[in-house]
PDB file of N, CA and C in Angstrom:
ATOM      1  N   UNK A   1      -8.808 -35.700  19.481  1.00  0.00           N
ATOM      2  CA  UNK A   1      -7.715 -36.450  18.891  1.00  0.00           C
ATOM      3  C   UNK A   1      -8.312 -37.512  17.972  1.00  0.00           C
ATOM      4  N   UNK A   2      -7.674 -37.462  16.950  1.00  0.00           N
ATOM      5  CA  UNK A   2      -8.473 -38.456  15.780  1.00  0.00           C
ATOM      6  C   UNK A   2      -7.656 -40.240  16.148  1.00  0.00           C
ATOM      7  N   UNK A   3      -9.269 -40.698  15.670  1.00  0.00           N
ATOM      8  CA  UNK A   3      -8.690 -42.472  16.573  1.00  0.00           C
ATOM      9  C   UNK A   3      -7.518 -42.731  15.464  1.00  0.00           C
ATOM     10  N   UNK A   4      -6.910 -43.464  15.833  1.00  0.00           N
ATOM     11  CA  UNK A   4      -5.382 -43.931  15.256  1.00  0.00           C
ATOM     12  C   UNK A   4      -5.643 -45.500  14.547  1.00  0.00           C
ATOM     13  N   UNK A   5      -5.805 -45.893  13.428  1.00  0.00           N
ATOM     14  CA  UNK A   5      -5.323 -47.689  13.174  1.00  0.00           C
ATOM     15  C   UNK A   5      -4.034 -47.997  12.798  1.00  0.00           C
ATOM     16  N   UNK A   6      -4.028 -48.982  14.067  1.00  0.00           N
ATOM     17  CA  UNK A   6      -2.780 -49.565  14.327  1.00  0.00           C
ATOM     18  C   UNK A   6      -2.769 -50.981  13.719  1.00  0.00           C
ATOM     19  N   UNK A   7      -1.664 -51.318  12.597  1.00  0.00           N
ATOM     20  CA  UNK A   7      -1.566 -52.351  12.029  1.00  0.00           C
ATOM     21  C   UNK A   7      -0.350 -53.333  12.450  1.00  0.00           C
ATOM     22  N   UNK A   8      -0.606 -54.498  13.037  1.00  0.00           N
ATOM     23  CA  UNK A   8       0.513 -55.467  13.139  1.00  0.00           C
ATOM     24  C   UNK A   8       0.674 -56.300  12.308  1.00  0.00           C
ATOM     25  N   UNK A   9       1.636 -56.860  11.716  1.00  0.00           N
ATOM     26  CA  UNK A   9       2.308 -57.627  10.885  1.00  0.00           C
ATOM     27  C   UNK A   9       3.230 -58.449  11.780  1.00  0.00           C
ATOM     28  N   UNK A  10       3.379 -59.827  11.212  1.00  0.00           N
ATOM     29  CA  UNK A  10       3.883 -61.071  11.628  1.00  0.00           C
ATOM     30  C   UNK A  10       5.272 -60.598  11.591  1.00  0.00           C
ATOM     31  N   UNK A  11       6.060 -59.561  11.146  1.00  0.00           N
ATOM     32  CA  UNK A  11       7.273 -59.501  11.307  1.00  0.00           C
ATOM     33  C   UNK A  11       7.165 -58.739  12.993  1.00  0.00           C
ATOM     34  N   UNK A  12       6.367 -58.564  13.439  1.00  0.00           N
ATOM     35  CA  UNK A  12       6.378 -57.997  14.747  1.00  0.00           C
ATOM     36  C   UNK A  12       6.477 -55.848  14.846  1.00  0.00           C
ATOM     37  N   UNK A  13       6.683 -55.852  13.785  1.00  0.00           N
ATOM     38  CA  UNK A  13       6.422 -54.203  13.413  1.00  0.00           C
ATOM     39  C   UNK A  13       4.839 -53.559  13.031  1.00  0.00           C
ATOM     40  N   UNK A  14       5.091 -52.574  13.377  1.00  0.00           N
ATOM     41  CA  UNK A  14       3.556 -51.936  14.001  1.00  0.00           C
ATOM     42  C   UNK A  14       3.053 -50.576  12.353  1.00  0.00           C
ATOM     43  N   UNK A  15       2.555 -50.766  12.274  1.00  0.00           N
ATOM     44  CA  UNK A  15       2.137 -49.017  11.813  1.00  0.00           C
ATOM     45  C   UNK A  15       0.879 -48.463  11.831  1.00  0.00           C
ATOM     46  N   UNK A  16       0.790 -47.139  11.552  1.00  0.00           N
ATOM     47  CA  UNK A  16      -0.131 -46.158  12.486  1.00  0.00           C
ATOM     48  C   UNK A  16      -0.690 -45.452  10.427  1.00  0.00           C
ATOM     49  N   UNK A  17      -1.904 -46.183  10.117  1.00  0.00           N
ATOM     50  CA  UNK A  17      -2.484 -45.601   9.165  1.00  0.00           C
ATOM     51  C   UNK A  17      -1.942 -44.326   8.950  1.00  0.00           C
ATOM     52  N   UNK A  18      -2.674 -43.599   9.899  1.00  0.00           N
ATOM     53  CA  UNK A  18      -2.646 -42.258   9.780  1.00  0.00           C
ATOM     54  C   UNK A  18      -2.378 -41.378  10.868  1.00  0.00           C
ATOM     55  N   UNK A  19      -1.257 -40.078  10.349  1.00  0.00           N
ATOM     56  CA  UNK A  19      -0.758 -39.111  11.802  1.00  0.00           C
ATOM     57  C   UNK A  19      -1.644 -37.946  11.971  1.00  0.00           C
ATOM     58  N   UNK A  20      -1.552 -38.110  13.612  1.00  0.00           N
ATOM     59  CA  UNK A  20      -2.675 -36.647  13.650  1.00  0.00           C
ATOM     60  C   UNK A  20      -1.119 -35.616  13.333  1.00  0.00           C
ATOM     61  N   UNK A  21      -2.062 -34.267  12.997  1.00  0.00           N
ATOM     62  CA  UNK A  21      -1.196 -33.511  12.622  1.00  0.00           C
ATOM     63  C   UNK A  21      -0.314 -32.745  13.588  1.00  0.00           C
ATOM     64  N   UNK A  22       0.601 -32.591  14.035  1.00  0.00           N
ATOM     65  CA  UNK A  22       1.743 -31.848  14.695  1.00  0.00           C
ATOM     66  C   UNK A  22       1.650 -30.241  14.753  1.00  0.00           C
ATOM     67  N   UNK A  23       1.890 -29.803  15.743  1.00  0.00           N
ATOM     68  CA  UNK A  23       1.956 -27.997  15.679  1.00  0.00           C
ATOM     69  C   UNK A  23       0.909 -27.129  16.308  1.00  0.00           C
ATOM     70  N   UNK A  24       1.062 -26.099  16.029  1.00  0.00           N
ATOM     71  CA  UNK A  24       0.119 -25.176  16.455  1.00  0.00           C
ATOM     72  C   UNK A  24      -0.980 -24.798  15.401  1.00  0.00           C
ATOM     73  N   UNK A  25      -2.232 -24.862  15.864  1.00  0.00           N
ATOM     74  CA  UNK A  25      -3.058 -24.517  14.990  1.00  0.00           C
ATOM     75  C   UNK A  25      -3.107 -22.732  13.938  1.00  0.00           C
ATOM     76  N   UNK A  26      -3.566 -22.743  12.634  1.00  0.00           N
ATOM     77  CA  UNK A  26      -3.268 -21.473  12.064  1.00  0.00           C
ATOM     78  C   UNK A  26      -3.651 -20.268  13.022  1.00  0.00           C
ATOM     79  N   UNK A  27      -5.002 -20.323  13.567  1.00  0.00           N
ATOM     80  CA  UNK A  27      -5.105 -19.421  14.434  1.00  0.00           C
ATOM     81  C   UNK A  27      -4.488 -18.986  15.363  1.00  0.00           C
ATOM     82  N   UNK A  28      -3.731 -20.033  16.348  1.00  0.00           N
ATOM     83  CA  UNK A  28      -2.857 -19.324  17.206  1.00  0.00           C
ATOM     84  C   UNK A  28      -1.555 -18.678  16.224  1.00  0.00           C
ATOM     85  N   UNK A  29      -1.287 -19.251  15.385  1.00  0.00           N
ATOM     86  CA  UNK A  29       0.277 -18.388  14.420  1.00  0.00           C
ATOM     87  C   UNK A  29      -0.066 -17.494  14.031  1.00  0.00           C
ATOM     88  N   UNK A  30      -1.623 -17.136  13.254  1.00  0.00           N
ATOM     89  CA  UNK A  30      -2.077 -15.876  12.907  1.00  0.00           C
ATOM     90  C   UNK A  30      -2.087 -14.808  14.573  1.00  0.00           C
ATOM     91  N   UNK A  31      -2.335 -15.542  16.058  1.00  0.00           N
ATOM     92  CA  UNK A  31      -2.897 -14.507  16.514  1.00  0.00           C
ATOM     93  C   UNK A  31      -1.260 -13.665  17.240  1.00  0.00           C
ATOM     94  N   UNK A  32      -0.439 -14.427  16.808  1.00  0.00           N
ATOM     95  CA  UNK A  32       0.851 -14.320  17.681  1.00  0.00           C
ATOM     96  C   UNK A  32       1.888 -13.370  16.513  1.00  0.00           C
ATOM     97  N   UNK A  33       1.357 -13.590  15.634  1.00  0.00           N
ATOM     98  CA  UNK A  33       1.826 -12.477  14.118  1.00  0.00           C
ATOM     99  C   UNK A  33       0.967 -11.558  14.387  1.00  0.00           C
ATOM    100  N   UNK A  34      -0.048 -11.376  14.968  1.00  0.00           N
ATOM    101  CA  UNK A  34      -0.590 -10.118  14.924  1.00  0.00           C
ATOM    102  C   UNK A  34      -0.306  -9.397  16.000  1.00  0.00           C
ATOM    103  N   UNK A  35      -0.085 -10.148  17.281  1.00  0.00           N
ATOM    104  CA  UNK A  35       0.311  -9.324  18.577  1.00  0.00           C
ATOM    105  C   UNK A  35       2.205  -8.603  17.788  1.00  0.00           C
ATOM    106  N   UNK A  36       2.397  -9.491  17.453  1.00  0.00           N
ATOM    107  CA  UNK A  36       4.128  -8.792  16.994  1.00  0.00           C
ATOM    108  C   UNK A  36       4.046  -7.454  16.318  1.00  0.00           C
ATOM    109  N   UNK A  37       2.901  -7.738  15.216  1.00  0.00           N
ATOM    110  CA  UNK A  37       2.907  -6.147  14.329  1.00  0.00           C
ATOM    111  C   UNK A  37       2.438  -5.466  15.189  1.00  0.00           C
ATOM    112  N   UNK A  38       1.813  -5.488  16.147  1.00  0.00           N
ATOM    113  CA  UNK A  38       1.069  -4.572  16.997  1.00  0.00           C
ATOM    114  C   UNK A  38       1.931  -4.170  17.976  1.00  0.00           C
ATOM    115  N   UNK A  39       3.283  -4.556  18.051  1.00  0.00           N
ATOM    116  CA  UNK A  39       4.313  -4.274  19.285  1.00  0.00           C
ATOM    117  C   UNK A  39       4.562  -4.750  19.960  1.00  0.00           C
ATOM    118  N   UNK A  40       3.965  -5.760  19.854  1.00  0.00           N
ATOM    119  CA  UNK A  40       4.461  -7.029  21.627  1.00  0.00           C
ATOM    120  C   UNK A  40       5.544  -7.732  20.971  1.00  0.00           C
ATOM    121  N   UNK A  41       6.244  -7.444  22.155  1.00  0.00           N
ATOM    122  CA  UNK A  41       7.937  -8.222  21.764  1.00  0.00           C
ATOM    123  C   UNK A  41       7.607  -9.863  22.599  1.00  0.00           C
ATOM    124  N   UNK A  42       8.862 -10.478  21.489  1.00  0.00           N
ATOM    125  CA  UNK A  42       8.483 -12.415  21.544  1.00  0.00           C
ATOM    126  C   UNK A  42       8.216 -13.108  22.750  1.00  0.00           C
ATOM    127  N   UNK A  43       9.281 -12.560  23.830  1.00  0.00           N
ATOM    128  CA  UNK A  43       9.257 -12.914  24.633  1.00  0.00           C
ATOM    129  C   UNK A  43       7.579 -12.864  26.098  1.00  0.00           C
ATOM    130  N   UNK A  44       6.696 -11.451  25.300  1.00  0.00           N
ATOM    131  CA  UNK A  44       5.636 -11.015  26.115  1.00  0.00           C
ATOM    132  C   UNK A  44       4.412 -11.882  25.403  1.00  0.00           C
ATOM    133  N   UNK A  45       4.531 -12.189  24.039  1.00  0.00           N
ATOM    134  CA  UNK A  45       3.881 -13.011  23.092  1.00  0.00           C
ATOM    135  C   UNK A  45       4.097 -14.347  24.060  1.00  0.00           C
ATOM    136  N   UNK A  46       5.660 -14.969  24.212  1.00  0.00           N
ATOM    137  CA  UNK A  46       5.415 -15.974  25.038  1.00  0.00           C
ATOM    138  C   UNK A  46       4.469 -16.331  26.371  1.00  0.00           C
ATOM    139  N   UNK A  47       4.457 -14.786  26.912  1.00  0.00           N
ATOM    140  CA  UNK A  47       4.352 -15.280  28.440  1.00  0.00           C
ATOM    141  C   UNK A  47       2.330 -15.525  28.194  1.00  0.00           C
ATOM    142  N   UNK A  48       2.117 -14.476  27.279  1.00  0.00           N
ATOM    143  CA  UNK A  48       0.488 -14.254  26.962  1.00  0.00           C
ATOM    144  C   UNK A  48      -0.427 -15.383  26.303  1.00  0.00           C
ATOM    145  N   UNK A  49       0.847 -16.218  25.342  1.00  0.00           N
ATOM    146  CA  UNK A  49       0.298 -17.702  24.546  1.00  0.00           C
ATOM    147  C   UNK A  49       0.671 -18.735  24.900  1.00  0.00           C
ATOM    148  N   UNK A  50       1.626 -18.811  25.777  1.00  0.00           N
ATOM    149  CA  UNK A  50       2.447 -20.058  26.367  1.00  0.00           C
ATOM    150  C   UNK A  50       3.061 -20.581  25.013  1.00  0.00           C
ATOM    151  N   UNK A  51       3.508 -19.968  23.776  1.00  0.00           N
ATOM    152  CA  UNK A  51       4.097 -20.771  22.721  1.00  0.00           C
ATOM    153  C   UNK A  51       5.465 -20.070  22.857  1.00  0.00           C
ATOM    154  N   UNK A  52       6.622 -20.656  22.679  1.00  0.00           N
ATOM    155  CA  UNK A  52       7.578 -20.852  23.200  1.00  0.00           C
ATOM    156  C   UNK A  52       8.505 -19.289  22.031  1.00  0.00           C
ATOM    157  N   UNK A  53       8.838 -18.463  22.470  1.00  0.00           N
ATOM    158  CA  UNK A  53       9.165 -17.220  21.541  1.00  0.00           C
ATOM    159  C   UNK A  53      10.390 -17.639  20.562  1.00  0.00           C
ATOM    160  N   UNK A  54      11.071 -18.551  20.333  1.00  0.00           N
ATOM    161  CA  UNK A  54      11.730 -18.906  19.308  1.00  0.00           C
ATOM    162  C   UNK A  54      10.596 -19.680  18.046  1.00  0.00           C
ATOM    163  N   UNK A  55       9.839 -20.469  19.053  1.00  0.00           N
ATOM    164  CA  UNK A  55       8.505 -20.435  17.260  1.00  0.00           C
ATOM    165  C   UNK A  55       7.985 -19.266  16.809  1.00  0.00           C
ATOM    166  N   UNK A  56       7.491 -18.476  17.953  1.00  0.00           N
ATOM    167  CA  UNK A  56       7.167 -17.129  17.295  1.00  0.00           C
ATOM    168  C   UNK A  56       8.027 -16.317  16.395  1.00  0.00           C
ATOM    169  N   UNK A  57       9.427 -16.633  16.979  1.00  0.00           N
ATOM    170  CA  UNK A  57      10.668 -15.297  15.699  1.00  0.00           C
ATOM    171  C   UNK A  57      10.254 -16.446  14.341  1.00  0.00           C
ATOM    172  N   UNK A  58      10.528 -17.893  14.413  1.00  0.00           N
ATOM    173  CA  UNK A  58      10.404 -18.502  12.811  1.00  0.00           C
ATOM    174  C   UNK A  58       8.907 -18.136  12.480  1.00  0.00           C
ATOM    175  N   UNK A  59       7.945 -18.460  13.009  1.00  0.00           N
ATOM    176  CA  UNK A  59       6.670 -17.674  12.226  1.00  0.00           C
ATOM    177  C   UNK A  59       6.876 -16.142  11.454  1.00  0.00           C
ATOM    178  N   UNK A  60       6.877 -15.682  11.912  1.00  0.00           N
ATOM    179  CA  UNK A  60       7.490 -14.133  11.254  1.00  0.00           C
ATOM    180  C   UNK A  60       8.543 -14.158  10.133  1.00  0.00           C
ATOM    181  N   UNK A  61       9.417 -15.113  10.816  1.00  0.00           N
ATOM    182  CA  UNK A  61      10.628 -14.850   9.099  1.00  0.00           C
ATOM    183  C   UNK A  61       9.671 -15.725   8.194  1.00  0.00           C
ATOM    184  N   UNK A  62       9.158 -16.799   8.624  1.00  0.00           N
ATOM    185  CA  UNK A  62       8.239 -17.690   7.154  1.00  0.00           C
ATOM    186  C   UNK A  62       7.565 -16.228   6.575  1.00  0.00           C
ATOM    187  N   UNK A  63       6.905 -15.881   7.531  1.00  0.00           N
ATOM    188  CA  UNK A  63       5.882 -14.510   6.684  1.00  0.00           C
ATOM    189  C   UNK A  63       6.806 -13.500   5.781  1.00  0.00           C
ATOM    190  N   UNK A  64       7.769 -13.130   6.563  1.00  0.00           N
ATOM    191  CA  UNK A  64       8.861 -11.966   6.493  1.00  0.00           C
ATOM    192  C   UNK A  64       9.199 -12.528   4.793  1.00  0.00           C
ATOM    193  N   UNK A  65       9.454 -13.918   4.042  1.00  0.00           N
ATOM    194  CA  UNK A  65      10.267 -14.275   3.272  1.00  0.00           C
ATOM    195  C   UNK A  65       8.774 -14.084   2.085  1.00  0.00           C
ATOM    196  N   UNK A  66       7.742 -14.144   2.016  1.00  0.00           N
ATOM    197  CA  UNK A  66       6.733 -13.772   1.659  1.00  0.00           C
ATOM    198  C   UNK A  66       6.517 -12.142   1.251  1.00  0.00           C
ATOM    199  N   UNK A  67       7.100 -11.353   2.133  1.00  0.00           N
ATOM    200  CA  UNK A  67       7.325 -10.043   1.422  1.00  0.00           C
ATOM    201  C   UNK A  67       7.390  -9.669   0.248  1.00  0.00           C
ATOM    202  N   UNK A  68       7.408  -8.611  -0.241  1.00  0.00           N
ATOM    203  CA  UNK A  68       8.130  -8.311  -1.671  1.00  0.00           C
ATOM    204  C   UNK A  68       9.151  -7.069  -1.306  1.00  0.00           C
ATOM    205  N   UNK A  69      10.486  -7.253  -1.978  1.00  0.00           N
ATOM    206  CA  UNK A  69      11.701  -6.709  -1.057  1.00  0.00           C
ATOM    207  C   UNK A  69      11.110  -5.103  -1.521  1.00  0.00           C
ATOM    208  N   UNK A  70      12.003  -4.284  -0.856  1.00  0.00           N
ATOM    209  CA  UNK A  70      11.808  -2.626  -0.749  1.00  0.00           C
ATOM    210  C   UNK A  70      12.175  -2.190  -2.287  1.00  0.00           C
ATOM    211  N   UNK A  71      11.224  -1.678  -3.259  1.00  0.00           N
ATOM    212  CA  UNK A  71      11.542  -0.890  -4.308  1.00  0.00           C
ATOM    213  C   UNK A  71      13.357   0.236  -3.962  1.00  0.00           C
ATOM    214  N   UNK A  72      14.012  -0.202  -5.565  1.00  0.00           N
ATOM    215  CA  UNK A  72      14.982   0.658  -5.278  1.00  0.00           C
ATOM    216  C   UNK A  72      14.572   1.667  -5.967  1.00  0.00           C
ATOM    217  N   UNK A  73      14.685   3.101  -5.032  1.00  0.00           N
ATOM    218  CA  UNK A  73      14.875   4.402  -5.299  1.00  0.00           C
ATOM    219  C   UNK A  73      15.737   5.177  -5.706  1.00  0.00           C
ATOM    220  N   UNK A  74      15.463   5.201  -7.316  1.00  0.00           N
ATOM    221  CA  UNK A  74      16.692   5.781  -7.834  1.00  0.00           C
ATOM    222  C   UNK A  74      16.784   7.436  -7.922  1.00  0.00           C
ATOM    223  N   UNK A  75      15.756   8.513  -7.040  1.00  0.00           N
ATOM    224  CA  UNK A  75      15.201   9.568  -7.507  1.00  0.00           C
ATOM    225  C   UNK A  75      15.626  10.119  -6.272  1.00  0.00           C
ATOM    226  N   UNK A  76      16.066  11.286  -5.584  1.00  0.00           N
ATOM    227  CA  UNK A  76      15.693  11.627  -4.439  1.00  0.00           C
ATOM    228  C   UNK A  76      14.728  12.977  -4.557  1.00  0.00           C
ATOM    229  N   UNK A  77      13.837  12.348  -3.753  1.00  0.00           N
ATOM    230  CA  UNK A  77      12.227  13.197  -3.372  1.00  0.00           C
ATOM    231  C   UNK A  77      12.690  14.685  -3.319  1.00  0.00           C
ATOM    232  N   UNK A  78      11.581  15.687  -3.945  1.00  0.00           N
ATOM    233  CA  UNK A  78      11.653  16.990  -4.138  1.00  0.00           C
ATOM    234  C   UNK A  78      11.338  17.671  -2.628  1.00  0.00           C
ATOM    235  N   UNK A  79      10.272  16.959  -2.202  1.00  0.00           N
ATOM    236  CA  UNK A  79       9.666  17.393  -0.467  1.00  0.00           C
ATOM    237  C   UNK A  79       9.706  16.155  -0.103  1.00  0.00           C
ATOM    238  N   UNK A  80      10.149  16.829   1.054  1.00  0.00           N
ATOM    239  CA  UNK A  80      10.172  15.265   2.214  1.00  0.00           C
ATOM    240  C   UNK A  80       9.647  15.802   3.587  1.00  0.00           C
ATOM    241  N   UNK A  81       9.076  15.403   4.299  1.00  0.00           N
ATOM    242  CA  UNK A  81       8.322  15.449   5.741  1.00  0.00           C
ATOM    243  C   UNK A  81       8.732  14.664   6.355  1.00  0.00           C
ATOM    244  N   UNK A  82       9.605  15.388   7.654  1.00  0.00           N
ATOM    245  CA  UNK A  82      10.414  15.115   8.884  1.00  0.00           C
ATOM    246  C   UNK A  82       9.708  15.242   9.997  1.00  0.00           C
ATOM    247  N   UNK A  83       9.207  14.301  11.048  1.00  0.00           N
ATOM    248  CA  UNK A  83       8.237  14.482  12.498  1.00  0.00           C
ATOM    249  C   UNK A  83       9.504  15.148  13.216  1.00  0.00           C
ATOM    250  N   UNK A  84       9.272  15.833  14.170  1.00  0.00           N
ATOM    251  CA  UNK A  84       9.630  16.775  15.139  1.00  0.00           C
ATOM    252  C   UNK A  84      10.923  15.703  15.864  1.00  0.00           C
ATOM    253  N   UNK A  85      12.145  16.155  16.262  1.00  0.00           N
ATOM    254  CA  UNK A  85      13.507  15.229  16.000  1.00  0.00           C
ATOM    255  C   UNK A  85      14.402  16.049  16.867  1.00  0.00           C
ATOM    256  N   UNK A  86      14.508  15.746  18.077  1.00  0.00           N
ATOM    257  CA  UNK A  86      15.220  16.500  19.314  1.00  0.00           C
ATOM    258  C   UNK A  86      16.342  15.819  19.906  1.00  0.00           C
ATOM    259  N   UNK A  87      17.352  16.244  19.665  1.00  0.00           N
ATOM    260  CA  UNK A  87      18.671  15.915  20.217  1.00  0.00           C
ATOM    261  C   UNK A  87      19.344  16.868  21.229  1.00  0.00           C
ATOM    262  N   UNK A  88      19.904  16.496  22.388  1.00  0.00           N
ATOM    263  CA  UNK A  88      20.508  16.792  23.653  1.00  0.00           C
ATOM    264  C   UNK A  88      21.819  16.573  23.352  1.00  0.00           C
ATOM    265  N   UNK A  89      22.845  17.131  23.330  1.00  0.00           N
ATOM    266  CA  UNK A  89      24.587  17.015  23.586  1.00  0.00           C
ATOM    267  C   UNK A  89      25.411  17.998  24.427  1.00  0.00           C
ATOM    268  N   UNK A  90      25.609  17.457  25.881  1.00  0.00           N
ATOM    269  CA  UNK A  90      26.343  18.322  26.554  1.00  0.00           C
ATOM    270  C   UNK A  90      27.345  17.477  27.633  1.00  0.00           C
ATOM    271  N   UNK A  91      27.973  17.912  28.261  1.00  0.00           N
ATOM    272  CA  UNK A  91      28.800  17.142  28.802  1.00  0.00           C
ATOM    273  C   UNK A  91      28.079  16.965  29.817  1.00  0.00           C
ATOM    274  N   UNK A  92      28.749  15.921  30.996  1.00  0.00           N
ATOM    275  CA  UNK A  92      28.289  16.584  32.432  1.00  0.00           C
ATOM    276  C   UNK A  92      29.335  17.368  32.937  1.00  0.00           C
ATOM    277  N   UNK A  93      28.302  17.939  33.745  1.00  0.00           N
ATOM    278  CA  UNK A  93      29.165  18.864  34.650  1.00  0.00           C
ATOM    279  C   UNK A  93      30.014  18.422  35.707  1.00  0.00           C
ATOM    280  N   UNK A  94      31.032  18.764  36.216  1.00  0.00           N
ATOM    281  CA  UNK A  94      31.377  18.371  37.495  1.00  0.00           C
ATOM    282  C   UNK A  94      31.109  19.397  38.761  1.00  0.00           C
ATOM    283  N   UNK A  95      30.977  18.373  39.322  1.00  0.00           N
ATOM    284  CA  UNK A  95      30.860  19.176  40.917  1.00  0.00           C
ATOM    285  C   UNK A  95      31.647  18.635  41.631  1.00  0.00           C
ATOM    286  N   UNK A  96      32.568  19.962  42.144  1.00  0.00           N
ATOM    287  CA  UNK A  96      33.043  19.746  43.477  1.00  0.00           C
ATOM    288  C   UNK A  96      33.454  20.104  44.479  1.00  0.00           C
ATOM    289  N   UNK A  97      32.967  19.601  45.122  1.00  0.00           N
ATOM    290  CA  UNK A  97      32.725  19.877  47.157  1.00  0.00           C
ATOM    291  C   UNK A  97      33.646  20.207  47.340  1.00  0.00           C
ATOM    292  N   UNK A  98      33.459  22.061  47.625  1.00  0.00           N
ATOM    293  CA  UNK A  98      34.806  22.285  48.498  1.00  0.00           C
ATOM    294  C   UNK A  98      34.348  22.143  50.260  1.00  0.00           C
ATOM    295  N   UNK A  99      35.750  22.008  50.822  1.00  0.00           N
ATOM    296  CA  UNK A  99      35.883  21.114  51.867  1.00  0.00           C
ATOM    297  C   UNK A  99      36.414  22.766  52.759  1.00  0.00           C
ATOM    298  N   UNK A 100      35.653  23.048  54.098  1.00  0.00           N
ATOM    299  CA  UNK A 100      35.896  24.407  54.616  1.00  0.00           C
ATOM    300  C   UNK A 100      37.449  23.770  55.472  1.00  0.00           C
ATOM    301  N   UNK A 101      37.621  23.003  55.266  1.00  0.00           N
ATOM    302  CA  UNK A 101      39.450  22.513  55.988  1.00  0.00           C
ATOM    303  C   UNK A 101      40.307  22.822  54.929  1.00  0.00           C
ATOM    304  N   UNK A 102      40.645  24.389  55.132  1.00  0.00           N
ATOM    305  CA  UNK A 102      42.432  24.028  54.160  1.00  0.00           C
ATOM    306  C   UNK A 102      43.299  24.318  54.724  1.00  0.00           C
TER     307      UNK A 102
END
């Protein structure tokens, strides 16, 4: 912690030269942006850095606003490559217990 000079004045008010600086250091914001791209959701970022996962979502939008937005595509592609894409639709079935009492 950097030493502090503290100035008094005869009006009885105080001041502090100079402030140490506030926040989290770049390295921990860089290392908590990198666990995110890598898949760790905010809340697991929290439990792993102890930094509180609502600083972590504003770190990301500061970066996020730094982007450059998505090119518009005015063309649609001649070939396109689709990964393997499996869908299930059926009802359920019912079952029911017949009862040997009729």
């Amino acid at each position: 912690m950097a030493n502090k000079t503290i100035f008094a004045l005869s009006c009885g008010r105080q001041f502090i030269e100079a402030y140490d600086q506030k926040g989290y250091r770049d390295e921990i914001k860089r290392k908590c942006r990198q666990m995110y791209v890598n898949g760790m959701g905010f809340r697991a970022i929290e439990r792993v850095t102890g930094v509180n996962h609502n600083t972590v979502i504003n770190w990301v939008k500061q970066v996020a606003t730094l982007l450059p937005d998505a090119p518009d595509y005015q063309e649609i592609p001649e070939i396109a490559q689709v990964d393997e894409l499996q869908t299930f639709v059926a009802q359920k079935k019912q079952i029911v217990a017949m009862d040997s009492c009729q």
